[in-house]
PDB file of N, CA and C in Angstrom:
ATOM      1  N   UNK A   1     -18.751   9.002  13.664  1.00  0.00           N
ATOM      2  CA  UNK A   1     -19.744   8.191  13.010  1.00  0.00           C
ATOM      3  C   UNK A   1     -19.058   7.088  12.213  1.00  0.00           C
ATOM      4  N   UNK A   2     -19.407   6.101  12.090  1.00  0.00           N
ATOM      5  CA  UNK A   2     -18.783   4.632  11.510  1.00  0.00           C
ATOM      6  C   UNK A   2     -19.812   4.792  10.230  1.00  0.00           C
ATOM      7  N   UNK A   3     -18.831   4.873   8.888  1.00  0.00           N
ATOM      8  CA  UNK A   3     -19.450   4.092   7.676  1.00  0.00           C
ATOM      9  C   UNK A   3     -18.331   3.155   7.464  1.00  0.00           C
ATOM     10  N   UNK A   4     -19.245   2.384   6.794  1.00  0.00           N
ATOM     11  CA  UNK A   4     -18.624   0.950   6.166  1.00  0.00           C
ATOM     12  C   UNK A   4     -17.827   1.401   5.128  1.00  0.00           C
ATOM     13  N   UNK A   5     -16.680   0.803   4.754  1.00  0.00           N
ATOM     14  CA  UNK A   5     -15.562   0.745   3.687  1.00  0.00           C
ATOM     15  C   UNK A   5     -16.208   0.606   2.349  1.00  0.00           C
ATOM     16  N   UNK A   6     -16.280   1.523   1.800  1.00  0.00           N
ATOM     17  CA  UNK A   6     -16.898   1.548   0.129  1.00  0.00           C
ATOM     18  C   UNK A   6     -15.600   2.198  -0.748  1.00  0.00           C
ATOM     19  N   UNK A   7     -15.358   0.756  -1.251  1.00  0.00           N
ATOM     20  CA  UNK A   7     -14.051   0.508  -2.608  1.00  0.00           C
ATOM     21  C   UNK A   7     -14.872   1.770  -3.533  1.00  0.00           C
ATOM     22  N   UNK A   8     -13.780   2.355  -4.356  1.00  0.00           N
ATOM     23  CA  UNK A   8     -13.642   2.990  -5.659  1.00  0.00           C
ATOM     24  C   UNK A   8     -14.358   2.799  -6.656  1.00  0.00           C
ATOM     25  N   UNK A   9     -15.143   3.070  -7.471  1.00  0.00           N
ATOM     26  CA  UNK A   9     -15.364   1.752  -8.595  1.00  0.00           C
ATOM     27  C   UNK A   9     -14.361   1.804  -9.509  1.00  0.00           C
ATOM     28  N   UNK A  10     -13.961   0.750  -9.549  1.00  0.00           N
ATOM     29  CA  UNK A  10     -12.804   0.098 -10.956  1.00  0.00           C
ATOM     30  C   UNK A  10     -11.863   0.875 -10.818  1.00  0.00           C
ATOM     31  N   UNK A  11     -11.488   0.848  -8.869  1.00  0.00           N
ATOM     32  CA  UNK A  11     -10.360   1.717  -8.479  1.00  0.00           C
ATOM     33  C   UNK A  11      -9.272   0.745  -8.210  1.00  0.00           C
ATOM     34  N   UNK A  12      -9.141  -0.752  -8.111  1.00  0.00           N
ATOM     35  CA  UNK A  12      -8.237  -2.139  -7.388  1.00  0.00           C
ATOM     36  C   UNK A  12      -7.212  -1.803  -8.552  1.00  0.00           C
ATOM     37  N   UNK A  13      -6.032  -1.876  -7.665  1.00  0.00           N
ATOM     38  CA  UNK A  13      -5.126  -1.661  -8.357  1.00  0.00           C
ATOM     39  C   UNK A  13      -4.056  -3.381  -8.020  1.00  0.00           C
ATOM     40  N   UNK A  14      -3.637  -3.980  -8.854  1.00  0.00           N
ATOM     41  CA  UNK A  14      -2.825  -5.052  -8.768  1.00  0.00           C
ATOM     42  C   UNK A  14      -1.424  -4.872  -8.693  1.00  0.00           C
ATOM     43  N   UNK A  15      -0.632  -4.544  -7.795  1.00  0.00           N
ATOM     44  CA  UNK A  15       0.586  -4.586  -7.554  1.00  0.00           C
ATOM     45  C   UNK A  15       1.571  -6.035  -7.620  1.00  0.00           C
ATOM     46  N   UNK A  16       2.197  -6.348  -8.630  1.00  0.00           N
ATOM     47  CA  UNK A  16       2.845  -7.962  -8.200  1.00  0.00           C
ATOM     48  C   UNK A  16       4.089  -7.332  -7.289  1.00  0.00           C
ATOM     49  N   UNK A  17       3.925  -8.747  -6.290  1.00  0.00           N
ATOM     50  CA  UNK A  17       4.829  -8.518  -5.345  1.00  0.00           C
ATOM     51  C   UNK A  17       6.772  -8.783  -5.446  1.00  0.00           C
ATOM     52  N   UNK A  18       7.490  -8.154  -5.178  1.00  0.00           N
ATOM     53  CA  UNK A  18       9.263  -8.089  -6.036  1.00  0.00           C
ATOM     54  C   UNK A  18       9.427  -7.809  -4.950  1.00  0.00           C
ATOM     55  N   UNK A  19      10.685  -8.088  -5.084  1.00  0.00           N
ATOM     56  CA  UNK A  19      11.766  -7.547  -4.481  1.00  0.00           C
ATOM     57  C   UNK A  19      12.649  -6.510  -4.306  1.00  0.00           C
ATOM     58  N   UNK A  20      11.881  -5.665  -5.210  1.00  0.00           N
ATOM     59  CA  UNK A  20      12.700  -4.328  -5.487  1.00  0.00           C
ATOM     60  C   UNK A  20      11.390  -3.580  -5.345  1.00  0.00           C
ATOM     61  N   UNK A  21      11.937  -2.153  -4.769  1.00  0.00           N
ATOM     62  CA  UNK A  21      10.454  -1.295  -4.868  1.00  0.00           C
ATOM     63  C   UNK A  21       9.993  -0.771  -6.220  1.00  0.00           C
ATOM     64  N   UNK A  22       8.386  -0.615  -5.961  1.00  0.00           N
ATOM     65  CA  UNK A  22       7.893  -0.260  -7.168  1.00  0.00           C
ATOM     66  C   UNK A  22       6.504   0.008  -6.425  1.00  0.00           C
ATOM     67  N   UNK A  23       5.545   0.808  -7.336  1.00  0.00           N
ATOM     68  CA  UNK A  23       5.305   2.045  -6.716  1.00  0.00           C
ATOM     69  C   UNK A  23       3.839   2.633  -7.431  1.00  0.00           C
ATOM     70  N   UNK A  24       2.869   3.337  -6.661  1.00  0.00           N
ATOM     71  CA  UNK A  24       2.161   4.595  -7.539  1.00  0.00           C
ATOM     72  C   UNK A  24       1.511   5.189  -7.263  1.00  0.00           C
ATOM     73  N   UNK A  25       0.676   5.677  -7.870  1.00  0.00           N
ATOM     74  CA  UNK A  25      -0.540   7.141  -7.007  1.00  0.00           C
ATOM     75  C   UNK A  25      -1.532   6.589  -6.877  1.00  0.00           C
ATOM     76  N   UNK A  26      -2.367   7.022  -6.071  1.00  0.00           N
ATOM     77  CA  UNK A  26      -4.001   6.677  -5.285  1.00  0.00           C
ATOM     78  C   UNK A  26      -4.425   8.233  -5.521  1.00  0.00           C
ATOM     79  N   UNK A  27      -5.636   8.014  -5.478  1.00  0.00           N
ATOM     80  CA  UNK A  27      -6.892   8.792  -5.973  1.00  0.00           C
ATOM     81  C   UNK A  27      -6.650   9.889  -4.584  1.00  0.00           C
ATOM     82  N   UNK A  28      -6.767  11.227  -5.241  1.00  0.00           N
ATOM     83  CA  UNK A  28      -6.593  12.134  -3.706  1.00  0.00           C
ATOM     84  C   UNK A  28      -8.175  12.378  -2.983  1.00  0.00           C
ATOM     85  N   UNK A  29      -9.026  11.958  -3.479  1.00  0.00           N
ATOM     86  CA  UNK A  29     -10.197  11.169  -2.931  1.00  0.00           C
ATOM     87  C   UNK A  29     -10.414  10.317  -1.895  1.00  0.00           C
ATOM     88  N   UNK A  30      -8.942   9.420  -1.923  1.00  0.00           N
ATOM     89  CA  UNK A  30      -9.172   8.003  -1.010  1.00  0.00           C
ATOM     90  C   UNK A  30      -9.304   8.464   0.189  1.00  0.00           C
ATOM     91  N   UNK A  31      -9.603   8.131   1.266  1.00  0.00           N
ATOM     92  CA  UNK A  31      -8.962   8.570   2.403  1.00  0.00           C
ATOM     93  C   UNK A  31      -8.911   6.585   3.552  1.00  0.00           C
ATOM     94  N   UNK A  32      -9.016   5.748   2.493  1.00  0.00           N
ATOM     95  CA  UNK A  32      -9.054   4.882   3.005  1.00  0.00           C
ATOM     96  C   UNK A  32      -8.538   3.671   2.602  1.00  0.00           C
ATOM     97  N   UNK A  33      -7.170   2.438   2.160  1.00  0.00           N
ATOM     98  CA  UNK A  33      -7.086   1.982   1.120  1.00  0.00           C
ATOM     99  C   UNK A  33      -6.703   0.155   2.081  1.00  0.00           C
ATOM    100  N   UNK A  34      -7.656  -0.437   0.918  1.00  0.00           N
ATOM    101  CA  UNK A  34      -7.698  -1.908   1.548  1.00  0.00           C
ATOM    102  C   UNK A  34      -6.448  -2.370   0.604  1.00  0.00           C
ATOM    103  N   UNK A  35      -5.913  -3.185   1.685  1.00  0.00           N
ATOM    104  CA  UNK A  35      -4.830  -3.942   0.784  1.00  0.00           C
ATOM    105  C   UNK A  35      -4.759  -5.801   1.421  1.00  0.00           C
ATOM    106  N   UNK A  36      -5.267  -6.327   0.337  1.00  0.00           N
ATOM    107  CA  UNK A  36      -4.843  -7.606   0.337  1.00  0.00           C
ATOM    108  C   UNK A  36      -3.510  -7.865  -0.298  1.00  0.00           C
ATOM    109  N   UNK A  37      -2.728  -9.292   0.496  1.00  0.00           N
ATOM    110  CA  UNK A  37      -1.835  -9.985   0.165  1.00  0.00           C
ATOM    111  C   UNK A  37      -1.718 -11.083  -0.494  1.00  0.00           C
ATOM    112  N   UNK A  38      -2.156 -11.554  -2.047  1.00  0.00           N
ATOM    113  CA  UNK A  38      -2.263 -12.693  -2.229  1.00  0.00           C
ATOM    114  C   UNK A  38      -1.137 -14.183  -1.518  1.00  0.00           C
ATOM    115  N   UNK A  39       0.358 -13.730  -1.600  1.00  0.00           N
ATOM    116  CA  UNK A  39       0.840 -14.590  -1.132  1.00  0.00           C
ATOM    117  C   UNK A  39       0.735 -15.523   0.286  1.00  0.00           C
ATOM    118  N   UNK A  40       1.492 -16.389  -0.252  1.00  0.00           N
ATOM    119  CA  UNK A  40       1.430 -17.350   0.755  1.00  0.00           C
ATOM    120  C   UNK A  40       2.470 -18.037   1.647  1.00  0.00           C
ATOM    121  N   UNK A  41       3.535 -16.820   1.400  1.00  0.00           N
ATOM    122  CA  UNK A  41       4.990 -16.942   1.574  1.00  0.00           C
ATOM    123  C   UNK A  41       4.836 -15.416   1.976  1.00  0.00           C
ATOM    124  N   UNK A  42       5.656 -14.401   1.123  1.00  0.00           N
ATOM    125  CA  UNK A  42       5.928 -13.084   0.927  1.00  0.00           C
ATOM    126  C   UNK A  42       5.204 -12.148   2.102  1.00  0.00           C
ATOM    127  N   UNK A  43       5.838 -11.745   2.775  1.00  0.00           N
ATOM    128  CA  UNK A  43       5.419 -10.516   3.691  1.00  0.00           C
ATOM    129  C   UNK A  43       5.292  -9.142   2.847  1.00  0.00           C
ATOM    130  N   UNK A  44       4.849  -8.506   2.827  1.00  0.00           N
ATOM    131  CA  UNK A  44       4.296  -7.446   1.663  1.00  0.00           C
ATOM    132  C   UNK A  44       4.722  -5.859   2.528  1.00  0.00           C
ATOM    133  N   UNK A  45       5.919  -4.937   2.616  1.00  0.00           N
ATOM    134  CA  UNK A  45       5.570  -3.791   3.434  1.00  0.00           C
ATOM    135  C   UNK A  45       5.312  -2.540   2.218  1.00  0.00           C
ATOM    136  N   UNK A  46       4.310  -1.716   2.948  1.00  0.00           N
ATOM    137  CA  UNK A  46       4.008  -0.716   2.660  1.00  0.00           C
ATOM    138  C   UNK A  46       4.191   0.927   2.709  1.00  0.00           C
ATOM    139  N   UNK A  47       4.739   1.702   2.279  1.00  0.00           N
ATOM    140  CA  UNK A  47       4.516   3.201   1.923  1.00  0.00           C
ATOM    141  C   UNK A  47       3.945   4.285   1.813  1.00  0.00           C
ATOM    142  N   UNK A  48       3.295   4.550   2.180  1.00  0.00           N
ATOM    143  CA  UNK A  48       2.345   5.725   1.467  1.00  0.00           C
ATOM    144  C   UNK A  48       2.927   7.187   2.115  1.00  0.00           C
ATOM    145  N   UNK A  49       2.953   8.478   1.333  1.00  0.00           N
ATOM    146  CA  UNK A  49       3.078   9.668   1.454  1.00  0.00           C
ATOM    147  C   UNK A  49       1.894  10.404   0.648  1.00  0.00           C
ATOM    148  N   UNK A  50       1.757  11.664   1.150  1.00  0.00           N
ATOM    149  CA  UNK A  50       0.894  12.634   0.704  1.00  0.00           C
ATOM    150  C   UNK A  50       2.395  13.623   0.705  1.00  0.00           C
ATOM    151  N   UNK A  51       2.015  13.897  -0.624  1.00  0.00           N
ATOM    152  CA  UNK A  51       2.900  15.177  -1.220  1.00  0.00           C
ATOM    153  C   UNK A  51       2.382  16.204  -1.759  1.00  0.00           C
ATOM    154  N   UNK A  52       2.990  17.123  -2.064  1.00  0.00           N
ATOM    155  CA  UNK A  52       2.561  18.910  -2.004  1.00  0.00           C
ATOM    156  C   UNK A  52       2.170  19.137  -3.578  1.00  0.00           C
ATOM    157  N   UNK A  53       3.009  17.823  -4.360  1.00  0.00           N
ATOM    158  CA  UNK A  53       2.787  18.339  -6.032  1.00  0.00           C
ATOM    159  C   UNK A  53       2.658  16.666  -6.641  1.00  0.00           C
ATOM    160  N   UNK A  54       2.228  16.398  -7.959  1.00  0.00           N
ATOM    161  CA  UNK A  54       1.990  15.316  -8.474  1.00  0.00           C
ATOM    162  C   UNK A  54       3.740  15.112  -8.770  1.00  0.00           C
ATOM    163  N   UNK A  55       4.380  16.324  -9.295  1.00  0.00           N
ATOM    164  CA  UNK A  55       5.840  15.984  -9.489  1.00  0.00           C
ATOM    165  C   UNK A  55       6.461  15.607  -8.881  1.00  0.00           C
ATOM    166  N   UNK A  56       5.797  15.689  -7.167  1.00  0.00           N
ATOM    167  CA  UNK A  56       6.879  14.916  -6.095  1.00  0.00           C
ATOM    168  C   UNK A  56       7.112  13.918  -6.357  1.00  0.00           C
ATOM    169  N   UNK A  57       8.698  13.143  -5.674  1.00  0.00           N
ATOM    170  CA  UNK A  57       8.815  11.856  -6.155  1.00  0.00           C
ATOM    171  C   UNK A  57       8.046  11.366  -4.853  1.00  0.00           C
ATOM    172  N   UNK A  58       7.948   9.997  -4.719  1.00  0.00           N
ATOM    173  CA  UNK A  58       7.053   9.168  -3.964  1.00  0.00           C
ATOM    174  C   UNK A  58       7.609   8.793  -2.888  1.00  0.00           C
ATOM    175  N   UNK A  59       7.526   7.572  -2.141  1.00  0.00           N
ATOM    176  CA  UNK A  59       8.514   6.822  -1.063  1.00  0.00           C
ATOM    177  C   UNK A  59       9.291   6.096  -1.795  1.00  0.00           C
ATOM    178  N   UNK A  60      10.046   5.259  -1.311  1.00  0.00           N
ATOM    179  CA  UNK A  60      10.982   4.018  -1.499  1.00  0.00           C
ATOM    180  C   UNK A  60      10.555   3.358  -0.566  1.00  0.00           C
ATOM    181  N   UNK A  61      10.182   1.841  -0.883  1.00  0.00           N
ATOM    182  CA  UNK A  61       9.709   0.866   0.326  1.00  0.00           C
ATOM    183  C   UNK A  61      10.588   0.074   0.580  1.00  0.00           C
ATOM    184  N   UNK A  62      11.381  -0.504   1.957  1.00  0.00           N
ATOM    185  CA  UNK A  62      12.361  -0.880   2.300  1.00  0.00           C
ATOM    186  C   UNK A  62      11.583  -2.432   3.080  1.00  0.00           C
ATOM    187  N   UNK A  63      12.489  -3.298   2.982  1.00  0.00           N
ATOM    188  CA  UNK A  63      12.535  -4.227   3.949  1.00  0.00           C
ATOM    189  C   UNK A  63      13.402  -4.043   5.054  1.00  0.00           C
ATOM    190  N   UNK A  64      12.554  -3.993   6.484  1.00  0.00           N
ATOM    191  CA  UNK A  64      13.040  -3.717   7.300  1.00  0.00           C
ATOM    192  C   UNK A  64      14.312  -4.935   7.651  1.00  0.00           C
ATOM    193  N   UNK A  65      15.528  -4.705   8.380  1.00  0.00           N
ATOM    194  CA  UNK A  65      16.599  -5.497   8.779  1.00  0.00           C
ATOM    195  C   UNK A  65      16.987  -5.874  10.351  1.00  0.00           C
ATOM    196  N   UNK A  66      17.667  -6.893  10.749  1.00  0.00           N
ATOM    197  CA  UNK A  66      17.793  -6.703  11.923  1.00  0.00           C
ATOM    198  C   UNK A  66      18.418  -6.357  12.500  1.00  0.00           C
ATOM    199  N   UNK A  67      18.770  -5.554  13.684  1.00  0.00           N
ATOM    200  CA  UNK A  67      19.740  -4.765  14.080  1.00  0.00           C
ATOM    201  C   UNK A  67      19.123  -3.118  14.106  1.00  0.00           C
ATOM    202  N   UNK A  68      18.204  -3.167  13.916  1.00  0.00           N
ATOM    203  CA  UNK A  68      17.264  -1.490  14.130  1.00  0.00           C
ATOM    204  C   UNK A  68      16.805  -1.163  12.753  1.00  0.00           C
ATOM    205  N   UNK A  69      16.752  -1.496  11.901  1.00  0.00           N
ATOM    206  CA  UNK A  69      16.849  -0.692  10.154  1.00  0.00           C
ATOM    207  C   UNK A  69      15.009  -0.561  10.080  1.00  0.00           C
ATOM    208  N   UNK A  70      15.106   0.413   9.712  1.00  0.00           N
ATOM    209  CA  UNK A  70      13.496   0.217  10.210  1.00  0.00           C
ATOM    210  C   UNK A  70      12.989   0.008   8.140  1.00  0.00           C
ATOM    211  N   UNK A  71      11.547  -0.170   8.079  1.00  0.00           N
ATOM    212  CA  UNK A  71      10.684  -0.312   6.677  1.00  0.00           C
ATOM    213  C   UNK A  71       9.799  -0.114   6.883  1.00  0.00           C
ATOM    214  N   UNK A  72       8.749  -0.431   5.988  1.00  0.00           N
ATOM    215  CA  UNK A  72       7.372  -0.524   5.951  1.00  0.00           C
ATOM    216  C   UNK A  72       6.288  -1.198   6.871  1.00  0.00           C
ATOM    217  N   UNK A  73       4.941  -0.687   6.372  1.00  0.00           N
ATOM    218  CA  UNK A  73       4.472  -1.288   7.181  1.00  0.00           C
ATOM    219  C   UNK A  73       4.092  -2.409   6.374  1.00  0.00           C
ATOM    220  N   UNK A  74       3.994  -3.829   7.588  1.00  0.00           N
ATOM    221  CA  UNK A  74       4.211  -5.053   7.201  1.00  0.00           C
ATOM    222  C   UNK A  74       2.588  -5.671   6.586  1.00  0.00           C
ATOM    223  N   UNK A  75       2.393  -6.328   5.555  1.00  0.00           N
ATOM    224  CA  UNK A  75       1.160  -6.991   5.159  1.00  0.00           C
ATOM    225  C   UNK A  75       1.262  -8.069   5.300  1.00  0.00           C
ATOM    226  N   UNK A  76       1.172  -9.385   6.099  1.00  0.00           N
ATOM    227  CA  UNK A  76       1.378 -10.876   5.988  1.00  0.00           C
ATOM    228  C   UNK A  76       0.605 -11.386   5.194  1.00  0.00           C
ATOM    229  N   UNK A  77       1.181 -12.440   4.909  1.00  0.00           N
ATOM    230  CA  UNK A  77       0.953 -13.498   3.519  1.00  0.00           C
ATOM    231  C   UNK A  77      -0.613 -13.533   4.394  1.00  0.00           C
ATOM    232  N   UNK A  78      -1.525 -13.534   2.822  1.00  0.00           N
ATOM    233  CA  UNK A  78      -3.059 -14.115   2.871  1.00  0.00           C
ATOM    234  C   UNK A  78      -4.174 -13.101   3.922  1.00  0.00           C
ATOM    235  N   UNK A  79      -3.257 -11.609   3.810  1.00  0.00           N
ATOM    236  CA  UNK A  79      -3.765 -10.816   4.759  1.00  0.00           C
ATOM    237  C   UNK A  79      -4.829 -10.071   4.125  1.00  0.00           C
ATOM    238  N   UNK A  80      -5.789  -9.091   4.726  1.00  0.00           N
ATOM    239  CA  UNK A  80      -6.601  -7.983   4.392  1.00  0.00           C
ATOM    240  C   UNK A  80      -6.616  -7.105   5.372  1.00  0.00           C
ATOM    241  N   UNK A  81      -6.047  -6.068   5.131  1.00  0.00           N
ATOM    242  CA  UNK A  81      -6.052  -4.851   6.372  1.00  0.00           C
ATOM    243  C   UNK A  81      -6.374  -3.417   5.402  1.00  0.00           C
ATOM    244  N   UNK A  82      -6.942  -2.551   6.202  1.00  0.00           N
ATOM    245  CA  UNK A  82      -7.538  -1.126   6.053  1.00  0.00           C
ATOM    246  C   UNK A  82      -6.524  -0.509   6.487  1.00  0.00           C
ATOM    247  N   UNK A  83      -6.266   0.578   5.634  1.00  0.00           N
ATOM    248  CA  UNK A  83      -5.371   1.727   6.225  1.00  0.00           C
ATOM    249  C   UNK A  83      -5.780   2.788   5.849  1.00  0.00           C
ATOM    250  N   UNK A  84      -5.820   3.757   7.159  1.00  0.00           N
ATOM    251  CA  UNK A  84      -6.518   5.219   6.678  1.00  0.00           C
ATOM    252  C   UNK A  84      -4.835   6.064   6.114  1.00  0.00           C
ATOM    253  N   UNK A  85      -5.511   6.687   4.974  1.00  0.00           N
ATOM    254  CA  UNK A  85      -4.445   7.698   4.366  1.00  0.00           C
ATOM    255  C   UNK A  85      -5.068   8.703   4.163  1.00  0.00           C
ATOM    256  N   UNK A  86      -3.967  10.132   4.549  1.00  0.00           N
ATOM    257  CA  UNK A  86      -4.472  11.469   4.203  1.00  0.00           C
ATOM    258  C   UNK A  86      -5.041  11.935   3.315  1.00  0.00           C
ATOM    259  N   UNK A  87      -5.856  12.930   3.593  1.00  0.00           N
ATOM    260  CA  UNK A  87      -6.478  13.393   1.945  1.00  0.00           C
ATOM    261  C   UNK A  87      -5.796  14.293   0.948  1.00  0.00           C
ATOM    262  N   UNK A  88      -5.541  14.503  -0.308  1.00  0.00           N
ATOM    263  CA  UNK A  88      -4.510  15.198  -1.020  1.00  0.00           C
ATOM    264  C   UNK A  88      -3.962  13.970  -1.952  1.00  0.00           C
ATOM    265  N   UNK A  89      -2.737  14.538  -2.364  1.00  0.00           N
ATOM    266  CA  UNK A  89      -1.928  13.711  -3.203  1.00  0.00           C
ATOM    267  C   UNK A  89      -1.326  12.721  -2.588  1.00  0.00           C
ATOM    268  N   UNK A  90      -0.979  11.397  -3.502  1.00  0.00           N
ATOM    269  CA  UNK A  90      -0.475  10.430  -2.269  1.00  0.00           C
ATOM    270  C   UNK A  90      -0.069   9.709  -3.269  1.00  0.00           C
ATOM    271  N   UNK A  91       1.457   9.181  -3.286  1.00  0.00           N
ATOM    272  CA  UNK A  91       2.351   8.059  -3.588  1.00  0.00           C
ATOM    273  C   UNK A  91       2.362   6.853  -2.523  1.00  0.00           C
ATOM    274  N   UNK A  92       2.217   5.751  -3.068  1.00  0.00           N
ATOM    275  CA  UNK A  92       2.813   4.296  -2.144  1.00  0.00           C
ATOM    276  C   UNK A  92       4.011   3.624  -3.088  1.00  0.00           C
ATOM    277  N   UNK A  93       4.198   2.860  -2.346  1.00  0.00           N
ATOM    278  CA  UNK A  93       5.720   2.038  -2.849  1.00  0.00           C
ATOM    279  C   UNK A  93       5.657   0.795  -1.792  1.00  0.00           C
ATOM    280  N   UNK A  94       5.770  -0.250  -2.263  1.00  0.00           N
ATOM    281  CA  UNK A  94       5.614  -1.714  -1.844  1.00  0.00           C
ATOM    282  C   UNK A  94       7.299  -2.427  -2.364  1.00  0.00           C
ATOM    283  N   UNK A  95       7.613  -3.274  -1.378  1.00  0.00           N
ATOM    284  CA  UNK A  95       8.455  -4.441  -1.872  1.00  0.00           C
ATOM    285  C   UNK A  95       8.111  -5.536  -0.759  1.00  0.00           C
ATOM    286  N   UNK A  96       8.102  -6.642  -1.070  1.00  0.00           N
ATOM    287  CA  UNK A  96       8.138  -7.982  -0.616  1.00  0.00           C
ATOM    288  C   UNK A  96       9.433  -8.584  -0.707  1.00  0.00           C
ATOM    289  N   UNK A  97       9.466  -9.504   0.344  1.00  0.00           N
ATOM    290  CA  UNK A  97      10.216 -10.482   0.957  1.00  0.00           C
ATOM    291  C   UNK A  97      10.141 -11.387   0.237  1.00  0.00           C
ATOM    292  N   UNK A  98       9.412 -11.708  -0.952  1.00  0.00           N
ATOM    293  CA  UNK A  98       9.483 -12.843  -2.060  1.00  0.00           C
ATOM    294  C   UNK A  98       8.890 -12.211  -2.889  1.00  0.00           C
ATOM    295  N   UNK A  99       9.540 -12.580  -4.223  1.00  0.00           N
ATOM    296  CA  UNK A  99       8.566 -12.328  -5.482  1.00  0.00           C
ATOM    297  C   UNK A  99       7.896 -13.451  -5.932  1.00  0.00           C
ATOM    298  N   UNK A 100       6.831 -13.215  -4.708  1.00  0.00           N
ATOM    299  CA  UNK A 100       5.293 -14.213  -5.002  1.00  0.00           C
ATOM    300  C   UNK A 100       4.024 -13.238  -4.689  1.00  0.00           C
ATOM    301  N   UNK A 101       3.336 -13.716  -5.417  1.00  0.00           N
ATOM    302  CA  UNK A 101       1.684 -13.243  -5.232  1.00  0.00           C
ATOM    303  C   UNK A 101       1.814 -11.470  -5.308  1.00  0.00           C
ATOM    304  N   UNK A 102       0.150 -11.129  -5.339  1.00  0.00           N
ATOM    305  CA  UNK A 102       0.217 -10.011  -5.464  1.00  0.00           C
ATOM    306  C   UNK A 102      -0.724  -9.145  -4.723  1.00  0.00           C
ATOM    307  N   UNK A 103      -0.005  -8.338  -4.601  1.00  0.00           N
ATOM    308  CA  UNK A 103      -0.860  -7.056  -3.241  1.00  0.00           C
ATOM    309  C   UNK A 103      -1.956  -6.602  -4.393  1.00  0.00           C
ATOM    310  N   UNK A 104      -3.174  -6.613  -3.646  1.00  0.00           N
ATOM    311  CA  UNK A 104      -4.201  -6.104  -4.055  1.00  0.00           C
ATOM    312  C   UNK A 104      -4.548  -4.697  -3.541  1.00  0.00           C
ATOM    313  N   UNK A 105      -5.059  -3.630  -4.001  1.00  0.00           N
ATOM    314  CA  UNK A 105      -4.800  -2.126  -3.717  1.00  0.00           C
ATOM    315  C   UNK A 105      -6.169  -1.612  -3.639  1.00  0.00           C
ATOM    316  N   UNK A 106      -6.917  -1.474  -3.272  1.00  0.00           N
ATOM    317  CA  UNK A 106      -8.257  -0.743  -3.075  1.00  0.00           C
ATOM    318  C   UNK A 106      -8.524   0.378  -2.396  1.00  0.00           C
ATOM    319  N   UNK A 107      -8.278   1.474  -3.536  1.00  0.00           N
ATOM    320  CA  UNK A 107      -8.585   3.084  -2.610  1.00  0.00           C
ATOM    321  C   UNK A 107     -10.464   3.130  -2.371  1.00  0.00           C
ATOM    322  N   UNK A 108     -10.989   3.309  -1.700  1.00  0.00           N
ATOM    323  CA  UNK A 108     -11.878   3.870  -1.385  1.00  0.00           C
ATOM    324  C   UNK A 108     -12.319   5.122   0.265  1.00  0.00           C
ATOM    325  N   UNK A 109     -13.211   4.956   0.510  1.00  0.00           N
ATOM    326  CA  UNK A 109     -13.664   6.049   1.340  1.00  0.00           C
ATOM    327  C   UNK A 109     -14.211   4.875   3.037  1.00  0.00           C
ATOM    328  N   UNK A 110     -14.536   5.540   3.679  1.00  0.00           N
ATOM    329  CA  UNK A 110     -15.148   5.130   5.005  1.00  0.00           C
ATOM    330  C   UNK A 110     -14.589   5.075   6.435  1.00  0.00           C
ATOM    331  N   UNK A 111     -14.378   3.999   7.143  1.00  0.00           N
ATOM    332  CA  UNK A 111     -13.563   3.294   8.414  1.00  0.00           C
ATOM    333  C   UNK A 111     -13.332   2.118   8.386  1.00  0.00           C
TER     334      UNK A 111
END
């Protein structure tokens, strides 16, 4: 059955986009999380794990390299994409390819 994507209320979380990873928890509720890219430069990759305890540590988000090095999954500048995530506990971790603009984070529920 298809429901429509219904955000959190006063769940958007503002991530600025770096160069170094940095990181945090989503609602173990979500099972669905929109992420916009404000930039207009910066490729944005993404993280997410479901872990067994809140004490787990989280991911580390990598920029992928060339030559095989693998990373995240990729958000392009000025993007909006849905990603389904497991239900339970869940860490993400983001770094960008520029420290410009900022990933927008929206846990909610649907398809």
């Amino acid at each position: 059955m298809i429901r429509p994507f219904q955000p959190m209320s006063a769940g958007a979380i503002a991530q600025a986009n770096a160069t170094s990873s940095a990181g945090g928890s989503l609602p173990e509720t979500c099972n669905v999380v929109a992420l916009y890219n404000s930039s207009a430069t910066a490729v944005v990759f993404w993280e997410c794990r479901t872990l067994t305890s809140t004490a787990d540590a989280g991911p580390t988000a990598v920029v992928p390299a060339s030559g095989g090095a693998t990373g995240g999954f990729p958000i392009p500048p000025g993007q909006l994409i849905r990603v389904t995530v497991a239900p339970g506990i869940k860490k993400y971790a983001t770094i960008a390819s520029a420290a410009d603009g900022i990933l927008y984070i929206t846990p909610g529920q649907g398809n």
